[in-house]
N, C-alpha and C. Protein backbone atom coordinates (compact mmCIF):
# COMPACT_ATOMS: atom_id res chain seq x y z
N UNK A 1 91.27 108.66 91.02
CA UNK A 1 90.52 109.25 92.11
C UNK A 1 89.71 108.19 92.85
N UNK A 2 89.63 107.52 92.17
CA UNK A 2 88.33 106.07 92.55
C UNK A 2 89.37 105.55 93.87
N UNK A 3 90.03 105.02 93.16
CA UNK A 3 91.56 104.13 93.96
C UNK A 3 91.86 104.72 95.60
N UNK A 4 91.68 106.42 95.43
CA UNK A 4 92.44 107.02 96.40
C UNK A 4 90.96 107.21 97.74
N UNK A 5 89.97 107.43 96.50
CA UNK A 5 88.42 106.61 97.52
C UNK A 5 88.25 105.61 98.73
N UNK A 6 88.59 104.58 97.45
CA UNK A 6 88.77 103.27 98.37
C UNK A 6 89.93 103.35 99.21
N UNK A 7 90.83 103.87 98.80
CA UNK A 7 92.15 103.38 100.19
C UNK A 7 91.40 104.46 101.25
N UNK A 8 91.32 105.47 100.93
CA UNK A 8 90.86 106.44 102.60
C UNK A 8 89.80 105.77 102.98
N UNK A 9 88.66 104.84 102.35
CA UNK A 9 87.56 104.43 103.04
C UNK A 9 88.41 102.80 103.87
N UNK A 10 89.24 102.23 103.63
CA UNK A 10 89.62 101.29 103.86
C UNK A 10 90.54 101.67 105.42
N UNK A 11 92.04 103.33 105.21
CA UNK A 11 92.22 103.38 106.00
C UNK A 11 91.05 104.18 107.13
N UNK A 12 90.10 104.59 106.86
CA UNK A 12 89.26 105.00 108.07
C UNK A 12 88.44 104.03 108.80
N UNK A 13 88.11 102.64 107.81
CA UNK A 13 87.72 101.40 108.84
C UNK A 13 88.90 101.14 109.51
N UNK A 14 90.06 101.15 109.05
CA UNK A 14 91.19 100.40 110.34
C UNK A 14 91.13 101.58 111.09
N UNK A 15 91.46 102.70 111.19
CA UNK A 15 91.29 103.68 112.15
C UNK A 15 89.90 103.61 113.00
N UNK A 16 88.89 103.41 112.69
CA UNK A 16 88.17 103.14 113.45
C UNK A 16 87.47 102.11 114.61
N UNK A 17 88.53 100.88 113.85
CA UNK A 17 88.93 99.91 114.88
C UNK A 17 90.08 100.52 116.12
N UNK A 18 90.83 100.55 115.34
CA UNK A 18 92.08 100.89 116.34
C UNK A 18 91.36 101.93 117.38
N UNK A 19 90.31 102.92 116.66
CA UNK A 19 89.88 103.69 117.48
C UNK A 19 89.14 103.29 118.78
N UNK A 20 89.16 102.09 118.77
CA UNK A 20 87.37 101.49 119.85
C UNK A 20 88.25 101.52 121.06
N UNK A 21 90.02 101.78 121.06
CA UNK A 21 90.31 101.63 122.59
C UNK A 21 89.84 103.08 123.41
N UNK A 22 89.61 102.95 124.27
CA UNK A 22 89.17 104.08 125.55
C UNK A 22 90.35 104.99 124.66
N UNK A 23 92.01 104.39 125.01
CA UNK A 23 93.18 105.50 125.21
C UNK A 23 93.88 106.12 123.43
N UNK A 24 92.74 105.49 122.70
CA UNK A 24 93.18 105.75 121.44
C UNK A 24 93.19 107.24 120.96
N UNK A 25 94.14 107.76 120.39
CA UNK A 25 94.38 109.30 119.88
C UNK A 25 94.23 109.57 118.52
N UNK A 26 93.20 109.80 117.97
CA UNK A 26 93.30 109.78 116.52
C UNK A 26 93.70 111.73 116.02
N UNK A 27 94.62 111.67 114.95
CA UNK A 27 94.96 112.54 114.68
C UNK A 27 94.58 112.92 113.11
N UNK A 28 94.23 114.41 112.18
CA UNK A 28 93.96 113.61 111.02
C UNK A 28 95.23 115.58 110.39
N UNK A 29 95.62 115.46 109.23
CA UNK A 29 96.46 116.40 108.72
C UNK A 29 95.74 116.47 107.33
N UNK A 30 96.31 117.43 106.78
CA UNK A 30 95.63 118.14 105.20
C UNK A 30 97.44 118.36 104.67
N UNK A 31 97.95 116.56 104.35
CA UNK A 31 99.18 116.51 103.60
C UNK A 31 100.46 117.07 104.24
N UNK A 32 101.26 117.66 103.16
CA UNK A 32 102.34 118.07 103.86
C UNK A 32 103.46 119.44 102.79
N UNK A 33 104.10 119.98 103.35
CA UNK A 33 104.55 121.45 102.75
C UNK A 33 106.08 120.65 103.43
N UNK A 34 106.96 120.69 102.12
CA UNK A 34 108.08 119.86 101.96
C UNK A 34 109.11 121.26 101.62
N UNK A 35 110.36 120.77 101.84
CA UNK A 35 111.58 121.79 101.48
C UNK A 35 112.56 120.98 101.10
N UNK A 36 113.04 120.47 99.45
CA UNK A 36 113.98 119.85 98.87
C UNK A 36 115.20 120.63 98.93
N UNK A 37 116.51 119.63 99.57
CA UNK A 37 117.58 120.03 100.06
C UNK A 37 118.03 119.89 98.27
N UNK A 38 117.82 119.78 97.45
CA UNK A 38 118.41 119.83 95.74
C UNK A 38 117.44 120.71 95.12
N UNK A 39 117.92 122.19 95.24
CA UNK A 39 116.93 123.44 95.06
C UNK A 39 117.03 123.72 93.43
N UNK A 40 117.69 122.94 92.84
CA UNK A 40 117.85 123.09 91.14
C UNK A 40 116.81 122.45 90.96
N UNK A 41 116.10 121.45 91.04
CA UNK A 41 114.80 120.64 91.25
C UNK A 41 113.73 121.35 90.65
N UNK A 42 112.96 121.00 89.87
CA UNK A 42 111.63 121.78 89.99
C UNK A 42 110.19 120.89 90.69
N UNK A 43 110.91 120.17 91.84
CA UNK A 43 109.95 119.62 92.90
C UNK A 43 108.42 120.28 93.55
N UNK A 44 107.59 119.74 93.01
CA UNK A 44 106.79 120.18 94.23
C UNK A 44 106.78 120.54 96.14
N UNK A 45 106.14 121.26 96.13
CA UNK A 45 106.23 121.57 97.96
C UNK A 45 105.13 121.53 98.51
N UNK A 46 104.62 121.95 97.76
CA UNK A 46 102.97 122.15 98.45
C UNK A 46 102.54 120.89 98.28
N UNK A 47 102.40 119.74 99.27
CA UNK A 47 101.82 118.34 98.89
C UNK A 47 100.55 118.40 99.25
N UNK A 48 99.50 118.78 99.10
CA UNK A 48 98.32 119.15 100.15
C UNK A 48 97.20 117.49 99.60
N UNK A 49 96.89 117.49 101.14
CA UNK A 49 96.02 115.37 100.73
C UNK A 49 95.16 115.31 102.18
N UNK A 50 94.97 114.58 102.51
CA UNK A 50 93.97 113.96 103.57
C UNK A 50 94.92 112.61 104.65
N UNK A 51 95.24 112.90 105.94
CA UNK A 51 95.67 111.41 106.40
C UNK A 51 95.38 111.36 107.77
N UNK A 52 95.82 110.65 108.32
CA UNK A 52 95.37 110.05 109.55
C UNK A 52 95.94 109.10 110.23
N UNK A 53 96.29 109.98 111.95
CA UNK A 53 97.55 108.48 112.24
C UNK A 53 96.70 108.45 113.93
N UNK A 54 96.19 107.09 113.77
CA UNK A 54 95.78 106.27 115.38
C UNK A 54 97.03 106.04 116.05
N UNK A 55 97.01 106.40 117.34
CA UNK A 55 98.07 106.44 118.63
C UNK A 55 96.73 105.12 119.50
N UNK A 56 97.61 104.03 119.17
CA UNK A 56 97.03 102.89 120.12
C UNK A 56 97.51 102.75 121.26
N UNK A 57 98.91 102.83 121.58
CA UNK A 57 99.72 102.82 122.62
C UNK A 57 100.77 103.74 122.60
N UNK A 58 101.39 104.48 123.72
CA UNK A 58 102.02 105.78 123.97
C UNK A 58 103.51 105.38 122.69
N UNK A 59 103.60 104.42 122.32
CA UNK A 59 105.37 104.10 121.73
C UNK A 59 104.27 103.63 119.89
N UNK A 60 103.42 103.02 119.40
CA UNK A 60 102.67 102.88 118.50
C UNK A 60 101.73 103.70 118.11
N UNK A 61 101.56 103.96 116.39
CA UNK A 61 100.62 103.81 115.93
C UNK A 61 100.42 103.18 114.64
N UNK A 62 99.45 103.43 113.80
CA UNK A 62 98.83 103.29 112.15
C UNK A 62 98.74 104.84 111.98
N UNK A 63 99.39 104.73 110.75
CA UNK A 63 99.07 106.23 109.44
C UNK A 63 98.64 105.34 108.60
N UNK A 64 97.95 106.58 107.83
CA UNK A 64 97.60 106.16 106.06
C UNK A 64 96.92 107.53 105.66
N UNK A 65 97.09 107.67 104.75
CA UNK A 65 96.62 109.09 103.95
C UNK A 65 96.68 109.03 102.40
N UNK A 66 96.67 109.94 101.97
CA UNK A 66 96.72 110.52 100.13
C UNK A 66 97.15 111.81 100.05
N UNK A 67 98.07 112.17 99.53
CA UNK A 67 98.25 113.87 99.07
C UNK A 67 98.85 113.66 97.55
N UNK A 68 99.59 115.29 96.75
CA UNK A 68 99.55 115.01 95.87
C UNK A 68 101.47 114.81 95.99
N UNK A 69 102.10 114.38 95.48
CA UNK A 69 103.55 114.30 95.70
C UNK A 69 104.67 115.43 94.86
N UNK A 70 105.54 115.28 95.57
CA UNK A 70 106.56 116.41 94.73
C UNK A 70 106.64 116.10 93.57
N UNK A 71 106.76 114.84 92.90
CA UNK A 71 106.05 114.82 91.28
C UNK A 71 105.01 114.96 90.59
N UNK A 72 104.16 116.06 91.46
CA UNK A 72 102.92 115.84 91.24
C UNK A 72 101.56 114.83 91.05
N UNK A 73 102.48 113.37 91.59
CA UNK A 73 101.20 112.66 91.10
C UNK A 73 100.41 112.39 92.35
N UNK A 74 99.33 111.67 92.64
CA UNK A 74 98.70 111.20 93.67
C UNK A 74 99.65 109.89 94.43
N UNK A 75 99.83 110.25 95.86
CA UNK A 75 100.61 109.03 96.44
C UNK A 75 99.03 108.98 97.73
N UNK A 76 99.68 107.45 97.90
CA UNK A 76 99.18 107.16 99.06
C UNK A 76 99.87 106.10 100.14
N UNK A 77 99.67 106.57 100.96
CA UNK A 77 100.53 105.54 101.93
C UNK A 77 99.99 105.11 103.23
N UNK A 78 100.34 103.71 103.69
CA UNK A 78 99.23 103.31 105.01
C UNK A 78 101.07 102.59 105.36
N UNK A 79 100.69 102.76 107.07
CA UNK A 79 102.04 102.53 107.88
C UNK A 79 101.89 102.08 108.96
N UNK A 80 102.84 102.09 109.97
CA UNK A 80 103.08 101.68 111.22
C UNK A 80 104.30 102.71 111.69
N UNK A 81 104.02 103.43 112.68
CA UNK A 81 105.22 104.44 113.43
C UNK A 81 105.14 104.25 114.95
N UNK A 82 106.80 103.59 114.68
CA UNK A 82 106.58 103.53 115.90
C UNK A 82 107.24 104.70 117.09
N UNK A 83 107.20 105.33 117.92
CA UNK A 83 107.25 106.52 118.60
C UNK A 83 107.89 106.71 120.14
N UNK A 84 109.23 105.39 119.74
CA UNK A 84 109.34 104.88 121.19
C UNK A 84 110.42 105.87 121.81
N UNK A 85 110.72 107.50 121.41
CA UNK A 85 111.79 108.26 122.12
C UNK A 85 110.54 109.28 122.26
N UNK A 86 110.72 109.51 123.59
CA UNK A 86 109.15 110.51 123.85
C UNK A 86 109.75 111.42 124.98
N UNK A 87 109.49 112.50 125.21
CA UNK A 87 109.85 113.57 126.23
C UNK A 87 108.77 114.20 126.66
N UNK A 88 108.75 115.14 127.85
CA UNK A 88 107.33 116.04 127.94
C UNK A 88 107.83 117.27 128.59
N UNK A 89 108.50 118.21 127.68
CA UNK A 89 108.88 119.46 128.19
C UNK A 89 107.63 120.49 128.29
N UNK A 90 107.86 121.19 129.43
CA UNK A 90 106.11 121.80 130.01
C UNK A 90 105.01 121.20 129.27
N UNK A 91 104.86 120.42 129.80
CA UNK A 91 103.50 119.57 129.14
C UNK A 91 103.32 119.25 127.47
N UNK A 92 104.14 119.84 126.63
CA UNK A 92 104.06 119.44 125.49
C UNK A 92 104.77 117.71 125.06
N UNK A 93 103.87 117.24 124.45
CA UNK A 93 105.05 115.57 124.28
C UNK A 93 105.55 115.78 122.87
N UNK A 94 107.04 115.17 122.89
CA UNK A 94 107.78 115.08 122.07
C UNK A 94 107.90 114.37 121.74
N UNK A 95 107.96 113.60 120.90
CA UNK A 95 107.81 112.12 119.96
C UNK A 95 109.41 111.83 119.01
N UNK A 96 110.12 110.95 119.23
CA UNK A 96 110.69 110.43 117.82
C UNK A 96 110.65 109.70 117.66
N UNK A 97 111.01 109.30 116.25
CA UNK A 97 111.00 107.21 115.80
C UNK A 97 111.03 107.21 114.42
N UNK A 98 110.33 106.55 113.69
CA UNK A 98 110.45 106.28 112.15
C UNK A 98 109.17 105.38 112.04
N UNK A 99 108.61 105.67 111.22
CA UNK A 99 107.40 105.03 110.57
C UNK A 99 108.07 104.24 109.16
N UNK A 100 107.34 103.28 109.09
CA UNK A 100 107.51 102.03 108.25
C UNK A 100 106.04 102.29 106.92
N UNK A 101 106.19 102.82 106.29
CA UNK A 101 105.34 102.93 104.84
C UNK A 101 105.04 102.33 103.70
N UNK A 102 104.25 102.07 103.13
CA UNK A 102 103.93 101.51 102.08
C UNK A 102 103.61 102.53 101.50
N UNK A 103 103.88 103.52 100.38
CA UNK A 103 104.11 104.23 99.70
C UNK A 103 104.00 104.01 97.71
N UNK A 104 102.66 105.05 97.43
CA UNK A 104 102.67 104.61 95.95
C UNK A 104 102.93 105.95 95.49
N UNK A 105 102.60 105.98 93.93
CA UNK A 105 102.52 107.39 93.27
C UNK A 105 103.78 108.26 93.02
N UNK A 106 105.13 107.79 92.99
CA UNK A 106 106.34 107.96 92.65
C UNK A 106 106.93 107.74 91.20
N UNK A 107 106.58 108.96 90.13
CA UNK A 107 107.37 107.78 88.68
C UNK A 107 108.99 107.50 88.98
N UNK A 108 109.72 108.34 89.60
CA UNK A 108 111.24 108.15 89.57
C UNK A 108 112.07 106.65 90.35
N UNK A 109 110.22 106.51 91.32
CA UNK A 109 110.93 105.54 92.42
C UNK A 109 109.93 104.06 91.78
N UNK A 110 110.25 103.09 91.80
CA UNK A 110 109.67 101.93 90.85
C UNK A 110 108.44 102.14 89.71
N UNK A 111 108.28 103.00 88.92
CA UNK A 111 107.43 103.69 87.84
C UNK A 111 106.26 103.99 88.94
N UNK A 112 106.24 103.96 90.07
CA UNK A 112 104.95 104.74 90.59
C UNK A 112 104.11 103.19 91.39
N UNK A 113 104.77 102.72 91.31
CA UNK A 113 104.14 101.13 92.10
C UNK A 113 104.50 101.05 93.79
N UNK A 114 104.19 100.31 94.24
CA UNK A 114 104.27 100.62 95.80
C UNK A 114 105.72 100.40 96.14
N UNK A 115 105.84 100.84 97.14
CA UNK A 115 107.36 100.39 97.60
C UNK A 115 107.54 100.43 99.62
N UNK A 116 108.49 99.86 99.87
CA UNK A 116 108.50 100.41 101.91
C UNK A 116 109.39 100.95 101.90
N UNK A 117 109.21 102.27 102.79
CA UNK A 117 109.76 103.23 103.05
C UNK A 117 109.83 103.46 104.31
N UNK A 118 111.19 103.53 104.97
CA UNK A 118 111.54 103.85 106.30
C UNK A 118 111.21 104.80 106.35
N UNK A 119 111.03 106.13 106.99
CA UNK A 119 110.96 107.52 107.93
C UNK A 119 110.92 108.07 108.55
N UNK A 120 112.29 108.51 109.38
CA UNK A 120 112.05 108.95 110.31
C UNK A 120 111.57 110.47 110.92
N UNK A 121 110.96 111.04 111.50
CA UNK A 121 110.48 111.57 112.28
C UNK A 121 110.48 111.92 113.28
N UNK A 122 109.74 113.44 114.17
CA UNK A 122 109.60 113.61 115.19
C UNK A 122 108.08 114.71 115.24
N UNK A 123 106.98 114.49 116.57
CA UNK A 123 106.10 114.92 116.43
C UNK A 123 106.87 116.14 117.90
N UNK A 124 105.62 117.06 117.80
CA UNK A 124 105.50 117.81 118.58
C UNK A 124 104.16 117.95 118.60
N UNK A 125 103.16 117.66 120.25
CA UNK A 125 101.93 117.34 120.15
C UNK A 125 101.51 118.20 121.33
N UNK A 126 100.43 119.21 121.18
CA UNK A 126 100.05 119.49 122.87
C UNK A 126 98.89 118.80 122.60
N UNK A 127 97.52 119.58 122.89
CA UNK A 127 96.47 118.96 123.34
C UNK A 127 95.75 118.66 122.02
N UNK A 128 95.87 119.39 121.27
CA UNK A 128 94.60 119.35 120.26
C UNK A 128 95.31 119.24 119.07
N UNK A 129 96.08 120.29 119.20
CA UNK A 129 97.20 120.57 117.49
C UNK A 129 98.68 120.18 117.78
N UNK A 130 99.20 119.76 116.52
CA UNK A 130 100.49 119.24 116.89
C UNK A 130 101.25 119.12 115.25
N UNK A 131 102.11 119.02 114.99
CA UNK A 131 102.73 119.02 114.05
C UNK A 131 104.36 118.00 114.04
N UNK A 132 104.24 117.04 112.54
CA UNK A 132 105.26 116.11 112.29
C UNK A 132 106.34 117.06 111.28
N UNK A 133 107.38 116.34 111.73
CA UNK A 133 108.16 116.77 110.97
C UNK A 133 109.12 115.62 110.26
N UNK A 134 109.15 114.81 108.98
CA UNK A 134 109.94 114.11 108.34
C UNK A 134 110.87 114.21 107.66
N UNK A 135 111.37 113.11 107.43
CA UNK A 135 112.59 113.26 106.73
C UNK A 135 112.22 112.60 105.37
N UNK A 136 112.11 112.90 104.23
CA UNK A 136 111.62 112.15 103.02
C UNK A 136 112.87 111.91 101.65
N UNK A 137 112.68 110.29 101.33
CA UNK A 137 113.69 110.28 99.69
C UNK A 137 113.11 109.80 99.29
N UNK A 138 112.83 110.37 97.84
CA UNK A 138 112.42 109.67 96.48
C UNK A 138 113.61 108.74 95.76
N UNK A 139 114.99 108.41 96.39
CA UNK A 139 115.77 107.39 95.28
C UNK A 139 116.74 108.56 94.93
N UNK A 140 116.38 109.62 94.42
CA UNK A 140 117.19 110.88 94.04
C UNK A 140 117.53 111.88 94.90
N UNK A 141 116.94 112.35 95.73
CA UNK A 141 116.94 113.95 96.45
C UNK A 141 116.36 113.62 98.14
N UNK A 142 116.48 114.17 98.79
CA UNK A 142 116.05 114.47 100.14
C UNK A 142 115.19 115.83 100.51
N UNK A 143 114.26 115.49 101.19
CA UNK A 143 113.59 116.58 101.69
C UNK A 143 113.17 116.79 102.85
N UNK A 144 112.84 117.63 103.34
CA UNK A 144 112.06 117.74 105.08
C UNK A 144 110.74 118.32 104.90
N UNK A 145 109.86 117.48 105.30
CA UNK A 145 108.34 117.74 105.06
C UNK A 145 107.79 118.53 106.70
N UNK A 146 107.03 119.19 106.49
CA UNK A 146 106.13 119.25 108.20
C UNK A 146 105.00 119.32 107.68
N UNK A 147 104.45 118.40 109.02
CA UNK A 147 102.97 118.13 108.88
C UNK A 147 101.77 118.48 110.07
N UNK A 148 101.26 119.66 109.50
CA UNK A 148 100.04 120.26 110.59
C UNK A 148 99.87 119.14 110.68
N UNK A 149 98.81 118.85 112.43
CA UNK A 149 97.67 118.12 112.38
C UNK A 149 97.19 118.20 113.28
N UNK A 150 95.59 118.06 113.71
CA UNK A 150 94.36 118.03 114.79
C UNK A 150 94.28 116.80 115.11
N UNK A 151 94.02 117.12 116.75
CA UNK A 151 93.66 115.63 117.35
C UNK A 151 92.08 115.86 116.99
N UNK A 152 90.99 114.60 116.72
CA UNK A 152 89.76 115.13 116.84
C UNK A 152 89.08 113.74 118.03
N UNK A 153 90.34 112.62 118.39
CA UNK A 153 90.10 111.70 119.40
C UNK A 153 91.00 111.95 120.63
């Protein structure tokens, strides 16, 4: 719990840099509610955690967060997504790309030690609320996560 302390206090100083631009968008989510395409599984779904992704520039940002993982243990991950296929059907923006992760808290995937993880993605964002939707592998199985989240920048 200490560990997962320090990383959210660590990613909310970089978010709060990144934050000092005028055009910066900070977004923050409460984890993520996953659906494993290998339903024999007795995977977790309910990942519920704390994260946060700065929009520095319309095609960039930084994530980093904590939830608990489909193996139940504590993961945490700090990233870079980048967001360079974007649309704006009636004013809503559409986002795709893949975020680049550093990812812990996995026993199946290197005993639970960090690892990088591609992911790709697509947001759907209006003004305030908006929601991600990923594509996630542990090494074994595939899943599709969506992720509420509030702008509060």
């Amino acid at each position: 719990m200490i560990a997962a302390s320090r990383f959210l206090c660590a990613a909310a100083l970089a978010g709060a840099a990144l934050s000092g631009h005028a055009q910066t968008q900070v977004w923050v989510n409460a984890g993520f509610i996953s659906r494993h395409f290998d339903r024999s599984t007795d995977y977790r779904e309910e990942n519920w955690g704390l994260g946060a992704e700065a929009v520095f520039a319309p095609a960039h940002a930084a994530v980093a967060g904590t939830f608990i993982n489909s193996e139940r243990q504590r993961s945490r991950y700090l990233g870079y997504q980048w967001r360079g296929l974007r649309r704006q059907p009636a004013g809503v923006d559409v986002h795709a790309g893949v975020i680049l992760a550093l990812v812990d808290g996995y026993p199946a995937t290197r005993n639970g030690n960090a690892f990088l993880a591609p992911v790709p993605y697509v947001a759907i964002e209006g003004r305030r609320v908006g929601v991600n939707f990923v594509m996630l592998h542990n090494g074994e199985t595939a899943a599709l996560a969506m992720q509420l989240k509030l702008r509060i920048r």
